[in-house]
Protein backbone atom coordinates (compact mmCIF):
# COMPACT_ATOMS: atom_id res chain seq x y z
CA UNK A 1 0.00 0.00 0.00
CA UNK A 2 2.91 2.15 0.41
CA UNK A 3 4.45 2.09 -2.91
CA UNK A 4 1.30 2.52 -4.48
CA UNK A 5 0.82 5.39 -2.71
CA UNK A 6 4.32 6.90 -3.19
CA UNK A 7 3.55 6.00 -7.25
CA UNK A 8 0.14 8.45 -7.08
CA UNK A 9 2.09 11.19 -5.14
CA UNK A 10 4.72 11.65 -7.23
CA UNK A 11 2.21 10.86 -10.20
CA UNK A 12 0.26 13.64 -9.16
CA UNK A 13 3.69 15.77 -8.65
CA UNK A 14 4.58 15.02 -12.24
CA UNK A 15 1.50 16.12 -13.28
CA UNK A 16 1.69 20.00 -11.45
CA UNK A 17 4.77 20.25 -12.67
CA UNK A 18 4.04 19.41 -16.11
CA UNK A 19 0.98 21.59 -15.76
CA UNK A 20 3.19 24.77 -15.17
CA UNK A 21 5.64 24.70 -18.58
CA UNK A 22 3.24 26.16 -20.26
CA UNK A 23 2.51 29.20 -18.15
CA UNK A 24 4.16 32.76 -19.04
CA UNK A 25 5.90 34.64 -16.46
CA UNK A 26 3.37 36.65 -14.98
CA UNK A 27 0.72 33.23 -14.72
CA UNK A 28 3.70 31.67 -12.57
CA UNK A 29 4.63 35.03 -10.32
CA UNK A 30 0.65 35.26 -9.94
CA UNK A 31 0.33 31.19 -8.49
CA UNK A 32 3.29 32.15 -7.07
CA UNK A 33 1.78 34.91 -5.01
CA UNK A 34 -1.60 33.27 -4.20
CA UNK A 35 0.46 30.28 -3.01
CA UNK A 36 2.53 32.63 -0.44
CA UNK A 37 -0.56 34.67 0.88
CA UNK A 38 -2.24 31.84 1.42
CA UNK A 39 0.65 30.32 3.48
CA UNK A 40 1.07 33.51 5.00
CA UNK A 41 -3.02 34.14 5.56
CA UNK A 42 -3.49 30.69 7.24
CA UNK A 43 -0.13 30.98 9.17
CA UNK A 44 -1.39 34.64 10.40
CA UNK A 45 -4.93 34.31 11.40
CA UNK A 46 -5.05 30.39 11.97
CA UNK A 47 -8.36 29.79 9.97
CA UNK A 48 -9.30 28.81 6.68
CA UNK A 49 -10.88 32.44 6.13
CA UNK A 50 -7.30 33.84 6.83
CA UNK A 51 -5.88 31.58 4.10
CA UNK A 52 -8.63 32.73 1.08
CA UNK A 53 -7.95 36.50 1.79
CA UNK A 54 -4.00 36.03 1.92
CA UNK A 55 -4.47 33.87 -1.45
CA UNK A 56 -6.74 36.20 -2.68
CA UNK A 57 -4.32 39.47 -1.85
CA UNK A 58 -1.17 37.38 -2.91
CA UNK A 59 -2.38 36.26 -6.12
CA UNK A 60 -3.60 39.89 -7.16
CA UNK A 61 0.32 40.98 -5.55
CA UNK A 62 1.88 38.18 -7.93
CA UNK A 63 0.24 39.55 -10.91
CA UNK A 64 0.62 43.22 -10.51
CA UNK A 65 4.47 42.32 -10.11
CA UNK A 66 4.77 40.24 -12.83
CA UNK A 67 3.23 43.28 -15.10
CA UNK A 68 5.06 44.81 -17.64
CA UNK A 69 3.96 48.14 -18.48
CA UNK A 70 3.70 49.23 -22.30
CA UNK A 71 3.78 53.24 -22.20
C-alpha cells in the first residue's frame, strides 16, 4: 500500500509540474503569489478564512508584479 501510494504522489507531482511549462511569467509570479498569501493568511490568522484573503491578496500581488507596463 505504500508504494502505491508513493507511485500516485509523485504521479500527481509530475502532473503539477508538467501543468506549469506552459505558463508565461506573470501566470507563474501570480500562483506564485496566491500560493505565499495563502501560506502567510493561514499561518497569520489560523483559519481557513485567513488563508482565502491572503491567497486572494497574494495572487492579485503576484500579478501586478509580474506586469510589464507598455507606455
Amino acid at each position: 500500500m505504500k508504494r502505491a501510494s508513493k507511485l500516485l504522489v509523485c504521479a500527481i507531482l509530475a502532473g503539477w509540474l508538467t501543468a506549469c511549462a506552459g505558463m508565461s511569467e506573470r501566470d507563474r509570479d501570480t500562483v506564485v503569489g496566491a500560493g505565499v498569501g495563502t501560506a502567510i493568511g493561514a499561518g497569520v490568522t489560523g483559519d481557513v478564512g485567513g488563508a482565502a484573503v491572503g491567497g486572494v491578496v497574494g495572487g492579485v500581488v503576484g500579478n501586478q508584479v509580474g506586469r510589464r507596463d507598455r507606455y
